[in-house]
C-alpha atoms as a PDB file:
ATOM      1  CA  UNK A   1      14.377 -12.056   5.119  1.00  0.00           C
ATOM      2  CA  UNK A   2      11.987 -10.034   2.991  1.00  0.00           C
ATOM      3  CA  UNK A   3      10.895 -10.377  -0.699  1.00  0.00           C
ATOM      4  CA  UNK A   4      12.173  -7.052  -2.322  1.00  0.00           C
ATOM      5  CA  UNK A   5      10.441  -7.710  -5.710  1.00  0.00           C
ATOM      6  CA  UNK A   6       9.330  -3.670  -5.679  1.00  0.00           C
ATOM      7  CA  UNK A   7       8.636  -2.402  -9.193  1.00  0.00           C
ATOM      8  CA  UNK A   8       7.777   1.427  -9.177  1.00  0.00           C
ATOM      9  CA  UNK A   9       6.633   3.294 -12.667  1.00  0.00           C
ATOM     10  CA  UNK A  10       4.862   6.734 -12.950  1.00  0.00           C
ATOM     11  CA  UNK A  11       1.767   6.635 -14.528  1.00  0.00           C
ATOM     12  CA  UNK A  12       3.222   9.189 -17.347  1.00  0.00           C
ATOM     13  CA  UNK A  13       5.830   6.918 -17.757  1.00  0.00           C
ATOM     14  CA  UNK A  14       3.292   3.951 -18.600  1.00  0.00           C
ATOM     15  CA  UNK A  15       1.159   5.485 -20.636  1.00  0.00           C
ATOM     16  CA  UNK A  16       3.850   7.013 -22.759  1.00  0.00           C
ATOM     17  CA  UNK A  17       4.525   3.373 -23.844  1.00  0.00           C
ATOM     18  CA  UNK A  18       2.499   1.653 -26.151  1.00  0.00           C
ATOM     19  CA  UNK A  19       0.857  -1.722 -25.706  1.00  0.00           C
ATOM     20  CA  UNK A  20       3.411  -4.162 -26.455  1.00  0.00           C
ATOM     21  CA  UNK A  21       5.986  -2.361 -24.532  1.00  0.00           C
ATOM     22  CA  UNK A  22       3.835  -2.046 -21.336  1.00  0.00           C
ATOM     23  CA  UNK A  23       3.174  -6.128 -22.135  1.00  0.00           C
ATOM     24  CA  UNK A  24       7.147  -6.521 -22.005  1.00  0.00           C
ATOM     25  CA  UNK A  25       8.039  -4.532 -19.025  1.00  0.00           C
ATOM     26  CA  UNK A  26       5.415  -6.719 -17.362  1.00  0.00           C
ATOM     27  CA  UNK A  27       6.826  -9.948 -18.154  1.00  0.00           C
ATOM     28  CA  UNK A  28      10.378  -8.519 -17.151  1.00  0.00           C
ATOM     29  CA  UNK A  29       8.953  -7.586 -14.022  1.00  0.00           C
ATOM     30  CA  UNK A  30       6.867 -11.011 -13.516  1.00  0.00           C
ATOM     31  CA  UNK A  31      10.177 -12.924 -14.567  1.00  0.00           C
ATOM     32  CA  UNK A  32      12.244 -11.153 -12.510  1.00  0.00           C
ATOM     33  CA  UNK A  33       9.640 -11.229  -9.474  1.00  0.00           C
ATOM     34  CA  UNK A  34       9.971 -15.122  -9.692  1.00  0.00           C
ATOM     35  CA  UNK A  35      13.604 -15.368  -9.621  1.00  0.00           C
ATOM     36  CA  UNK A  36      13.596 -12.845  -6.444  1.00  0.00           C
ATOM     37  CA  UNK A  37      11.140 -15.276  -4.570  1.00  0.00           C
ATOM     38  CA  UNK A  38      12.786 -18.353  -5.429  1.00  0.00           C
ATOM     39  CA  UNK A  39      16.326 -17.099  -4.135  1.00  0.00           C
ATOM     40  CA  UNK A  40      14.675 -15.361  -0.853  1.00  0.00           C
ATOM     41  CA  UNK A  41      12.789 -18.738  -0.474  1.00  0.00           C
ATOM     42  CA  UNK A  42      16.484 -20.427  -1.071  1.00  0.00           C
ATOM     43  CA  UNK A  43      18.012 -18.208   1.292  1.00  0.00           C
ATOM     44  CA  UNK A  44      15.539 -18.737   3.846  1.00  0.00           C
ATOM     45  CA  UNK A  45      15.509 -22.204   4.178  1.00  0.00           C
ATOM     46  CA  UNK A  46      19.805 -21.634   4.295  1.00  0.00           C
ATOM     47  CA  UNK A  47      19.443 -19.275   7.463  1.00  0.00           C
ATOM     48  CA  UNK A  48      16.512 -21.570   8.892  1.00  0.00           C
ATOM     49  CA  UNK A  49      18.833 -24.689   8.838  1.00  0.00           C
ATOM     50  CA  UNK A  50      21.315 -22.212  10.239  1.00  0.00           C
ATOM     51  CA  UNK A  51      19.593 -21.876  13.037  1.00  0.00           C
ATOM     52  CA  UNK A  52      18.752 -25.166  13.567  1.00  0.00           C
ATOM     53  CA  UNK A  53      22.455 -26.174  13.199  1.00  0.00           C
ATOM     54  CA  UNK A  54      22.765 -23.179  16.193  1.00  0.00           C
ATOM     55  CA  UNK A  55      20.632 -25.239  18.524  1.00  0.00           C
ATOM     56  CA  UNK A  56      17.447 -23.218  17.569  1.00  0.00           C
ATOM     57  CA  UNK A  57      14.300 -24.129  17.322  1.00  0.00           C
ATOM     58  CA  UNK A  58      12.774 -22.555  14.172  1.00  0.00           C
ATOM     59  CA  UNK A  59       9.066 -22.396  14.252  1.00  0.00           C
ATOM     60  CA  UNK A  60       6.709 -22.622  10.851  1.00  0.00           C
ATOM     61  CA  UNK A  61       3.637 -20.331  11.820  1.00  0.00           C
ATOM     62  CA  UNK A  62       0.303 -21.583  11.249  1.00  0.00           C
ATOM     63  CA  UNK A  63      -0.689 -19.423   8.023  1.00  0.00           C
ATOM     64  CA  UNK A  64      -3.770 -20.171   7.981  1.00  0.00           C
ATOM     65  CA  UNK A  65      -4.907 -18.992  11.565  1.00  0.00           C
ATOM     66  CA  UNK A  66      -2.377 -15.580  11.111  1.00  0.00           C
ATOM     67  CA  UNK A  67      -4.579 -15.032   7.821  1.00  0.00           C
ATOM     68  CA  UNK A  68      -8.001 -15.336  10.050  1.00  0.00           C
ATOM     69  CA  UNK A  69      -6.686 -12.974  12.364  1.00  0.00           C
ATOM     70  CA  UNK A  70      -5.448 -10.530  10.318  1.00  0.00           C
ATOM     71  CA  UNK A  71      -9.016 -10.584   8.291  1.00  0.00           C
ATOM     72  CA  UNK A  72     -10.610 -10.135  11.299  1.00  0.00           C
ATOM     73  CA  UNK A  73      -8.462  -7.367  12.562  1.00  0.00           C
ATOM     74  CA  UNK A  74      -8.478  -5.610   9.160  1.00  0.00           C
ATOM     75  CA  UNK A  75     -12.377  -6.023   8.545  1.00  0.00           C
ATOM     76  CA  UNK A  76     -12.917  -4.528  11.944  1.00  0.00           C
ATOM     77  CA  UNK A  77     -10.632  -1.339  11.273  1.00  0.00           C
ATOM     78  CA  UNK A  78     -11.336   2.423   9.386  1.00  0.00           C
ATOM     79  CA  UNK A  79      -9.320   0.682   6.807  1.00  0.00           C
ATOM     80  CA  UNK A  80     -11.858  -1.996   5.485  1.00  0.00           C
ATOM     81  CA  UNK A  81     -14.647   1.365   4.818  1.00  0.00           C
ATOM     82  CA  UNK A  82     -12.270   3.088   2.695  1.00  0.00           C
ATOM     83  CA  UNK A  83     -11.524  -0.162  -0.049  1.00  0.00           C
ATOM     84  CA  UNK A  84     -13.836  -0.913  -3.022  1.00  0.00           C
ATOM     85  CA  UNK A  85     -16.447  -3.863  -2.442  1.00  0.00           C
ATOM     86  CA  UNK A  86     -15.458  -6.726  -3.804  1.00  0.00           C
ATOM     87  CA  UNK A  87     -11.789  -5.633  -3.049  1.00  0.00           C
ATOM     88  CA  UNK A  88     -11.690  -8.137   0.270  1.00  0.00           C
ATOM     89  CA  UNK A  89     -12.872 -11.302  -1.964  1.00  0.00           C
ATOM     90  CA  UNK A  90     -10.070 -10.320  -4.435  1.00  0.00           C
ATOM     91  CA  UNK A  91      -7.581 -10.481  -2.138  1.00  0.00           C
ATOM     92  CA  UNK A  92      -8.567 -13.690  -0.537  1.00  0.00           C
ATOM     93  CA  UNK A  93      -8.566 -15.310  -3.772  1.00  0.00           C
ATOM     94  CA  UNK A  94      -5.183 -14.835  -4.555  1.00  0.00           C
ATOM     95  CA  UNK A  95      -3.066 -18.123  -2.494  1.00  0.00           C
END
């Protein structure tokens, strides 16, 4: 399953609002970006028991290695050059 918690707004659109509407839409979106997750996350662990009910064997990855990897694959690419410094150690913050 994927997390379809996409929120698109032009830029015009945003800055035609004023402070404490941009503040609302926001929270809307944050709110309604949690309640996505939670029933994806809900629905996963449905189809994963699914599975297992199927005679599956459903595998948890190892995040933490897949992260590593994909740091390392990233950090060696064209793509790294072209992001702002600092950007990276943003990223990797967020958990």
């Amino acid at each position: 399953l994927a997390d379809m918690n996409f929120l698109a707004l032009s830029k015009k659109a945003w800055d035609g609002m004023t402070t404490a509407q941009q503040d609302q839409l926001q929270k809307a979106a944050n709110d309604a970006m949690m309640v996505i997750s939670i029933n994806v996350e809900s629905q996963e662990a449905l189809l994963a028991d699914f599975f297992r009910n199927e005679g599956l064997q459903v595998y948890t990855p190892n995040v933490d290695a897949f992260r590593k990897r994909a740091q390392e694959m990233y950090l060696a690419s064209d793509f790294s050059k072209e992001w702002p410094k600092g950007v990276v150690e943003r990223v990797n913050a967020i958990r």
